[in-house]
N, C-alpha and C. Protein backbone atom coordinates (compact mmCIF):
# COMPACT_ATOMS: atom_id res chain seq x y z
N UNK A 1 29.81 -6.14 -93.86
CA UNK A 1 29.01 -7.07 -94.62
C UNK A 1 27.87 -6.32 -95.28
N UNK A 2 27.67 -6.52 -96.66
CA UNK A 2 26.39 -6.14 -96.95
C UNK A 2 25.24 -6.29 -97.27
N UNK A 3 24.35 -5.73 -96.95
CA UNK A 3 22.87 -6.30 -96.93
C UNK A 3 22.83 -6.78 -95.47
N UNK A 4 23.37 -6.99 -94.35
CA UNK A 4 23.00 -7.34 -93.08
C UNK A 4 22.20 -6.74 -91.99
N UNK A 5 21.92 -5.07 -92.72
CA UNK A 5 21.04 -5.00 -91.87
C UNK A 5 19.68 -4.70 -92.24
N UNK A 6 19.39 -5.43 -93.63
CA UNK A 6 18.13 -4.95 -94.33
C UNK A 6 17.35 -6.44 -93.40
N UNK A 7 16.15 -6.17 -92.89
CA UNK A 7 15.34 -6.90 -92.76
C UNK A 7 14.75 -8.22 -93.73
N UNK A 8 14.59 -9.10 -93.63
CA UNK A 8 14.17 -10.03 -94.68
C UNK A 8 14.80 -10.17 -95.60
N UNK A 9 15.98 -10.25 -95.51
CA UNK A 9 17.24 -10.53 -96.62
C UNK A 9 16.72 -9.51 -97.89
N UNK A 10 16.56 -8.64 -97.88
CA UNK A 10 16.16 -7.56 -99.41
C UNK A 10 17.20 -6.85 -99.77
N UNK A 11 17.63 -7.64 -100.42
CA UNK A 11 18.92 -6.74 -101.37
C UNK A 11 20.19 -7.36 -100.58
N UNK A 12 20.01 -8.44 -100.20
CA UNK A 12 21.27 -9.12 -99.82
C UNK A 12 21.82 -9.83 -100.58
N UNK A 13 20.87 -10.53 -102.10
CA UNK A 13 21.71 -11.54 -102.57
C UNK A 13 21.21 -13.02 -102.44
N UNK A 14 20.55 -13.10 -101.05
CA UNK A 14 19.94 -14.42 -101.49
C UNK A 14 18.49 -14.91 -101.48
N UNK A 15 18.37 -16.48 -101.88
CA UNK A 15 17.38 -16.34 -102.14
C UNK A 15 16.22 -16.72 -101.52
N UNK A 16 14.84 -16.29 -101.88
CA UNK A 16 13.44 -16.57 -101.56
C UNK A 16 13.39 -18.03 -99.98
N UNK A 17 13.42 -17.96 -98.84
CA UNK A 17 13.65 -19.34 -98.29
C UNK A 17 15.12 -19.22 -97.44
N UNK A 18 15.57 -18.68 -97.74
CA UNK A 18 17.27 -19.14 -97.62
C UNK A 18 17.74 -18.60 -96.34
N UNK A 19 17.08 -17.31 -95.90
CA UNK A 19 17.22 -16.22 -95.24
C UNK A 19 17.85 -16.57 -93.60
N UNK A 20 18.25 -16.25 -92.99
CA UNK A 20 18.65 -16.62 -91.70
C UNK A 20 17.25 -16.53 -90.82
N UNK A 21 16.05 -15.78 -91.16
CA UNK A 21 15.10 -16.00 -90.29
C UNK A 21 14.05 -16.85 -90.86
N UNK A 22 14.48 -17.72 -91.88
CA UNK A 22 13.41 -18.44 -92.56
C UNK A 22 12.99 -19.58 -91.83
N UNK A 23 11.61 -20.35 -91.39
CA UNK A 23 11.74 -21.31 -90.92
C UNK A 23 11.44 -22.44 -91.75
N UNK A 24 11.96 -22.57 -93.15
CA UNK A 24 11.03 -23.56 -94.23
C UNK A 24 11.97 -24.52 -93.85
N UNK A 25 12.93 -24.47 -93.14
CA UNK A 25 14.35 -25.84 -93.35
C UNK A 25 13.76 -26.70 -92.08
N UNK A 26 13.45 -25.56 -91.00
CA UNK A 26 12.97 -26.30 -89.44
C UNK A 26 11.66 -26.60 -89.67
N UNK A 27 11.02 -26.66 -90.52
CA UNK A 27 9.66 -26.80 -90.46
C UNK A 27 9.58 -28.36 -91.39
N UNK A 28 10.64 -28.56 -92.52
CA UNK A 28 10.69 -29.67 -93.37
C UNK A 28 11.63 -30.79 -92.09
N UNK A 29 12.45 -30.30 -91.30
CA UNK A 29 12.96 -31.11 -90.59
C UNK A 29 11.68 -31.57 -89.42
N UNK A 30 10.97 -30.97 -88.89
CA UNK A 30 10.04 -31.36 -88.09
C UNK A 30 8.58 -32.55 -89.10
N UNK A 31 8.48 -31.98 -89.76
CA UNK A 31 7.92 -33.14 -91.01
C UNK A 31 8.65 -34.48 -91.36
N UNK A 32 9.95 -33.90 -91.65
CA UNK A 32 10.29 -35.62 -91.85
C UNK A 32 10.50 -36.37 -90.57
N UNK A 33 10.31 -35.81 -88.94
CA UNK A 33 11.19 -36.30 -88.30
C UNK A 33 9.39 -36.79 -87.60
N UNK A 34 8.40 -36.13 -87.74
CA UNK A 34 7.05 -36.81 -87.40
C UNK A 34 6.92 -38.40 -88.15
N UNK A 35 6.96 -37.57 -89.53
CA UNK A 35 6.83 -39.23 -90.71
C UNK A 35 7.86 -40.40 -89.81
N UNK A 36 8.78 -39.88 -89.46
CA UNK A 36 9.90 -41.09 -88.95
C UNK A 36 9.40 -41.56 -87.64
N UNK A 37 8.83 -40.54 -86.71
CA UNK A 37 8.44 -41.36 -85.45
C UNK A 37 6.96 -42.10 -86.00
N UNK A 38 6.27 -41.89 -86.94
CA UNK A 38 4.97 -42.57 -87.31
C UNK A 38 5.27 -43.38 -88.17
N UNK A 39 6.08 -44.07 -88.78
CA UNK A 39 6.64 -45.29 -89.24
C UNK A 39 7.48 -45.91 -88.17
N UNK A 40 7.96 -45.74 -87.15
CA UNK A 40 8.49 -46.29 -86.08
C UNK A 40 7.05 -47.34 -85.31
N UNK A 41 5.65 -46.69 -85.24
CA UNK A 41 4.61 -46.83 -84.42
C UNK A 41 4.18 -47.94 -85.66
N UNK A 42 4.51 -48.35 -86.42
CA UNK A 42 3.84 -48.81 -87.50
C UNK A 42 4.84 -50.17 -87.56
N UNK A 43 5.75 -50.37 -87.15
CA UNK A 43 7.41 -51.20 -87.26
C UNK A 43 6.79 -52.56 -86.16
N UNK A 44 6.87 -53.52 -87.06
CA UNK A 44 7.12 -54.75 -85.80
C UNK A 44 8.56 -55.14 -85.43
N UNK A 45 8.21 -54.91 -84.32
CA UNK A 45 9.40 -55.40 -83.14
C UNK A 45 10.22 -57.12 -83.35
N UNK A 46 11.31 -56.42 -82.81
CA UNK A 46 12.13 -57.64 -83.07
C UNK A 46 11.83 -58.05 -81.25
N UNK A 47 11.91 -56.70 -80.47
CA UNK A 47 12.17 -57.19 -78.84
C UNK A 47 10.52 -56.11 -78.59
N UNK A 48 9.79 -57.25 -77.62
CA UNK A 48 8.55 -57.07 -77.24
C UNK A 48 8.64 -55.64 -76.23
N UNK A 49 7.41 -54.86 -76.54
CA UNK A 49 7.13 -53.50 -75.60
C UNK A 49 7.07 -53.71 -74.19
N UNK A 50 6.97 -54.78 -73.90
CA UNK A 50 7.01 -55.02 -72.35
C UNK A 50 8.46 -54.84 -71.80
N UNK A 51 9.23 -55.66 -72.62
CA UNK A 51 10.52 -55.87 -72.48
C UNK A 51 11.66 -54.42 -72.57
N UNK A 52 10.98 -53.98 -73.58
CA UNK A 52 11.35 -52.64 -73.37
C UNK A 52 11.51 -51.85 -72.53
N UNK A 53 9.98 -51.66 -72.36
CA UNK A 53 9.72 -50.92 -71.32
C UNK A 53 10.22 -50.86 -69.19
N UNK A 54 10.51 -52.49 -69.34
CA UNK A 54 10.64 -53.23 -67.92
C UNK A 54 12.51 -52.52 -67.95
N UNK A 55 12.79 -52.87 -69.30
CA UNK A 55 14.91 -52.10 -68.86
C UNK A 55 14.75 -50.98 -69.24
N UNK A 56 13.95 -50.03 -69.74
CA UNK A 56 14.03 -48.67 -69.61
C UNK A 56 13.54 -48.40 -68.31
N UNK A 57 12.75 -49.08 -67.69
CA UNK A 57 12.35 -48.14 -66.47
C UNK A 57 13.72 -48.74 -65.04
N UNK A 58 14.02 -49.49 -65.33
CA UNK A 58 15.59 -50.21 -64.85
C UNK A 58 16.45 -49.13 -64.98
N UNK A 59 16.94 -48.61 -66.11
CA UNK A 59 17.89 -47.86 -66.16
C UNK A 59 17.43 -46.55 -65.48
N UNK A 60 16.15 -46.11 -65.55
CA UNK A 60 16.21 -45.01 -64.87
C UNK A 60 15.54 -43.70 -65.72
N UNK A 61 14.95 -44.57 -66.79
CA UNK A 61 14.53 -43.57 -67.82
C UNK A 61 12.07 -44.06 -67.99
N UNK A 62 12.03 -42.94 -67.88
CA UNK A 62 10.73 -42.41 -67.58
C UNK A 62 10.08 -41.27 -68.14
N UNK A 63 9.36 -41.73 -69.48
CA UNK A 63 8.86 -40.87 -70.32
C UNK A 63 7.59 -41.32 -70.85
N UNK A 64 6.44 -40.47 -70.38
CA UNK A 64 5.25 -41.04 -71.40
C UNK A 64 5.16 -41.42 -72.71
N UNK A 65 6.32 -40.61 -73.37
CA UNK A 65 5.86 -40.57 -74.87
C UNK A 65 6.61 -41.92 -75.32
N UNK A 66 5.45 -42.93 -76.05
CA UNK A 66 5.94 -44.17 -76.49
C UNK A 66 6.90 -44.02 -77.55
N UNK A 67 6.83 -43.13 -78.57
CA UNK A 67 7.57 -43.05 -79.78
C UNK A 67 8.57 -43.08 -79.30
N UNK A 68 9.58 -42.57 -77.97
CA UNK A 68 10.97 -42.83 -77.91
C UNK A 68 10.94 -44.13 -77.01
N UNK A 69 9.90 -44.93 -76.70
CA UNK A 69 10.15 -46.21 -76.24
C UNK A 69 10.44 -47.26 -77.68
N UNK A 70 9.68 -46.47 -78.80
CA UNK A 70 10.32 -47.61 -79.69
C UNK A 70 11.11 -47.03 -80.45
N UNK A 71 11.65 -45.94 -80.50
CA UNK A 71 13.65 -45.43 -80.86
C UNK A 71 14.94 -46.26 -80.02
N UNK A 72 14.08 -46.61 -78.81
CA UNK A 72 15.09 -47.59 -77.80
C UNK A 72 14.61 -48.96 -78.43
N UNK A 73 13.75 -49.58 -78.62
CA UNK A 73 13.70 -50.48 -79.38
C UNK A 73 14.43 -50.87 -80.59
N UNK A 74 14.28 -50.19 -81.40
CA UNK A 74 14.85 -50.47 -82.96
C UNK A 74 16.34 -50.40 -82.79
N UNK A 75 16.60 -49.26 -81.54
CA UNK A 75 18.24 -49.30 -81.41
C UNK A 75 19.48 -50.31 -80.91
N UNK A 76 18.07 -50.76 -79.90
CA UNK A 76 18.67 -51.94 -79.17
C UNK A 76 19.45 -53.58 -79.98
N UNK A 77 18.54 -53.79 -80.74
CA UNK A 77 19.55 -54.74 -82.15
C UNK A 77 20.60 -54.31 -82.74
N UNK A 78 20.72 -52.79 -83.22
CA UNK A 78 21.92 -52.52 -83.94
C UNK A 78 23.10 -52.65 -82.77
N UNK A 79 22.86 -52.50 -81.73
CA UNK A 79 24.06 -52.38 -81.01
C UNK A 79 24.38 -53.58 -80.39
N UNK A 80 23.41 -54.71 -80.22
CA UNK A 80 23.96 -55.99 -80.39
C UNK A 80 24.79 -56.66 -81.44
N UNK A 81 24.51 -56.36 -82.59
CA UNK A 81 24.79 -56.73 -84.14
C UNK A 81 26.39 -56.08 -83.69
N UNK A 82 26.43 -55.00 -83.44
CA UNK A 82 27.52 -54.45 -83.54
C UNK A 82 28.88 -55.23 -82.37
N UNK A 83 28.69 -55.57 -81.44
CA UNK A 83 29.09 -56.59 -80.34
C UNK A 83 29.24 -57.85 -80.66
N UNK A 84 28.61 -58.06 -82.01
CA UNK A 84 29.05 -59.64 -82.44
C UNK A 84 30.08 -59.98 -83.03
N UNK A 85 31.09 -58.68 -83.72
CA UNK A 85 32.13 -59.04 -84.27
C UNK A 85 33.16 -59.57 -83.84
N UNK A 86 33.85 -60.17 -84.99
CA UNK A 86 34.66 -61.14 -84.06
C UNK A 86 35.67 -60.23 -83.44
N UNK A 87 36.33 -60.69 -82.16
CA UNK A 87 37.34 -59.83 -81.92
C UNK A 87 38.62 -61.16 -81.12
N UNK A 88 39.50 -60.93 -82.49
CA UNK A 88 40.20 -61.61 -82.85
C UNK A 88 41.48 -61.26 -82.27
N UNK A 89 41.71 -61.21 -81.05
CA UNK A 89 43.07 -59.97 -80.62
C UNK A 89 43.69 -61.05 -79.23
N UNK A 90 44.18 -62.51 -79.98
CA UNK A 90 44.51 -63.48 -79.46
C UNK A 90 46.33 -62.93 -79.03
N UNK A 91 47.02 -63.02 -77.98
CA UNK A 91 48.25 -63.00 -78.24
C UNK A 91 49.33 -64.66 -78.34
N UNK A 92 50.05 -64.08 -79.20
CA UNK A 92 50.71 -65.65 -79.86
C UNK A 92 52.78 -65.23 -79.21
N UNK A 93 52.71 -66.67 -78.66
CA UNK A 93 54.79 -66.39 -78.10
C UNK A 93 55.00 -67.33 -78.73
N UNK A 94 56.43 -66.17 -79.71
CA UNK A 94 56.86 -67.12 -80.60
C UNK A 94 57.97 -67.33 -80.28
N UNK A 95 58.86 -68.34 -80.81
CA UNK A 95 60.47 -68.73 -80.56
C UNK A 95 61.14 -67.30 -79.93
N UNK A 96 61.63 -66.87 -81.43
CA UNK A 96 61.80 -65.25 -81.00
C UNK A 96 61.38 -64.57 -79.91
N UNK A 97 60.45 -64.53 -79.69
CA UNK A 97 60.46 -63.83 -78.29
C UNK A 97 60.52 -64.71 -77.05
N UNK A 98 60.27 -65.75 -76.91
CA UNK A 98 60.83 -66.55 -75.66
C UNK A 98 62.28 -66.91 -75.94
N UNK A 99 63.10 -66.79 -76.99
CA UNK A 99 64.16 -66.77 -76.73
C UNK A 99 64.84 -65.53 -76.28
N UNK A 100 64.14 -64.03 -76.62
CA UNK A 100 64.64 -62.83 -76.11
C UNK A 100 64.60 -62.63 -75.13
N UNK A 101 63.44 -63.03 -74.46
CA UNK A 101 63.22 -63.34 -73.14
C UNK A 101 64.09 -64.17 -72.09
N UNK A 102 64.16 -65.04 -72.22
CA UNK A 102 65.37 -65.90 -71.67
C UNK A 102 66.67 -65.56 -71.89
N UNK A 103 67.11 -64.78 -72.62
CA UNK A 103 68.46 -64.41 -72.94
C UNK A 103 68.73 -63.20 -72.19
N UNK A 104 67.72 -61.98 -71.51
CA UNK A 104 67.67 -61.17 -70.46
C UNK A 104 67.63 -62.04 -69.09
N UNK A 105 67.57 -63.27 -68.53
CA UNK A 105 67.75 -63.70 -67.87
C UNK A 105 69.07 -64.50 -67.80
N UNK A 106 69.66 -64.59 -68.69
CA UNK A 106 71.22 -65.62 -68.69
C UNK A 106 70.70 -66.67 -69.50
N UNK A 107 69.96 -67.46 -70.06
CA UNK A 107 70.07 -68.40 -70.62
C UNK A 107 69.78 -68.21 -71.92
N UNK A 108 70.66 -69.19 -72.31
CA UNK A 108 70.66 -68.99 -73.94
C UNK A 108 70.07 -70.09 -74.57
N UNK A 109 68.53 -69.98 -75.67
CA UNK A 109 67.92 -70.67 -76.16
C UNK A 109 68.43 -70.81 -77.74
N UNK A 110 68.68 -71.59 -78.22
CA UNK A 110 69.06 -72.10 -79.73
C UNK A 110 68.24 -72.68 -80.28
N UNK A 111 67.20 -72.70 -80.98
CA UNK A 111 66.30 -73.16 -81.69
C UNK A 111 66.61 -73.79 -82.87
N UNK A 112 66.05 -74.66 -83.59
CA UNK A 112 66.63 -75.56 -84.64
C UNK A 112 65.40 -74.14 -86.19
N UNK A 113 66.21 -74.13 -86.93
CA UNK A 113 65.47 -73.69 -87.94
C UNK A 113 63.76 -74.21 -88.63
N UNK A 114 63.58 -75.48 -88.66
CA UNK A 114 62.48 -76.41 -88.50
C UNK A 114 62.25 -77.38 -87.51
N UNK A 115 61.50 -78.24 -87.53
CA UNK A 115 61.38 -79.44 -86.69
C UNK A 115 61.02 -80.51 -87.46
N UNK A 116 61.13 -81.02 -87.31
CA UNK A 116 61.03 -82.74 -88.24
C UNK A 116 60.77 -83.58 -87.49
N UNK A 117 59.70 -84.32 -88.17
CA UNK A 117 59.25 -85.64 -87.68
C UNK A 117 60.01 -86.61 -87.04
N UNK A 118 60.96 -87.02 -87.64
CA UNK A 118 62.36 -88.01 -87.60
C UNK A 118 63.90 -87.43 -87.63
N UNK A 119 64.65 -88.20 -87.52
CA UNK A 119 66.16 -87.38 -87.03
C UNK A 119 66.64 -87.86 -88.26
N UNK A 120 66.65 -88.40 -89.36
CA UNK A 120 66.72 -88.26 -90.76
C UNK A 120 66.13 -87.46 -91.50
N UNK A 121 65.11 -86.50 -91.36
CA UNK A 121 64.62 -85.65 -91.97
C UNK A 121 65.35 -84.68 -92.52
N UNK A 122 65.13 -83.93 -93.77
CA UNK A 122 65.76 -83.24 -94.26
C UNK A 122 67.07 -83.49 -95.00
N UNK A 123 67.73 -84.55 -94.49
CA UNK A 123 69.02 -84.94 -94.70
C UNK A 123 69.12 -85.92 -96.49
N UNK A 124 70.32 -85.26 -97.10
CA UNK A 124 70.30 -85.93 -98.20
C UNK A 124 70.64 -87.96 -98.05
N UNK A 125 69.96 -88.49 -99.38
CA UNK A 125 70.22 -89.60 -99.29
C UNK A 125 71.89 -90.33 -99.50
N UNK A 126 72.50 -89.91 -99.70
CA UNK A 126 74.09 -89.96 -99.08
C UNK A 126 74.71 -89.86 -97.88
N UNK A 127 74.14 -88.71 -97.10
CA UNK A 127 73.90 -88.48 -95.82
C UNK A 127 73.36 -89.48 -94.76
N UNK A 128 72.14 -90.07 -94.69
CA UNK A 128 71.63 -91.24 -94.32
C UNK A 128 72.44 -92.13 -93.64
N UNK A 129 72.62 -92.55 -92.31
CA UNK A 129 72.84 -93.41 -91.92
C UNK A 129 71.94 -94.71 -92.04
N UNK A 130 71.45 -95.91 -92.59
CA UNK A 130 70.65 -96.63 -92.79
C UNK A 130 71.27 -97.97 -92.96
């Protein structure tokens, strides 16, 4: 590889910032990630700090620093929201299969193609006994 063992990326090619020992990327990530816990401290609650605080110390979790008492806060709704969907995973027995079923046992089920109200149904008017 070249340029890898010049100190301070000089004459490697890239640029100003970029460098493998640069810290401008960890230093912008620690900035935005302050701004984010200090707009967190600034956020009204959907679920009260008491309440918080009473099932975090339940579960077993014990930390002075409030800013991740209200990261468990704000999180705690999305993952309800997420539990509300419907879950629609009803199972349905249809002809077909209770007749497949019964037919591995010896009996044989014959099902009518529809069902009708009346025992004239369907039937042409010539047909009709009346």
């Amino acid at each position: 590889m070249m340029g890898s063992n010049n100190p301070g990326g000089a004459g490697g090619g890239m640029a100003p910032g970029m460098g493998a020992g640069s810290s401008d990327g960890r230093h912008d990530d620690e900035a935005v990630l302050t701004e984010f816990l200090s707009s967190l401290m600034d956020y009204n609650p959907m679920i009260p700090d008491e309440l918080v605080e009473h099932y975090l110390g339940r579960s077993g979790f014990h930390c002075p620093d409030l800013r991740l008492h209200c990261k468990a806060r704000v999180a705690a709704p999305i993952k309800d929201n997420k539990s509300k969907q419907p879950k629609d995973r009803r199972l349905v027995l249809t002809m077909d299969d209770l007749s497949k079923a019964l037919r591995e046992h010896g009996v044989n089920l014959k099902h009518p193609e529809y069902f009708a109200d009346s025992p004239s149904a369907g039937m042409g008017p010539s047909t009709r006994e009346e």
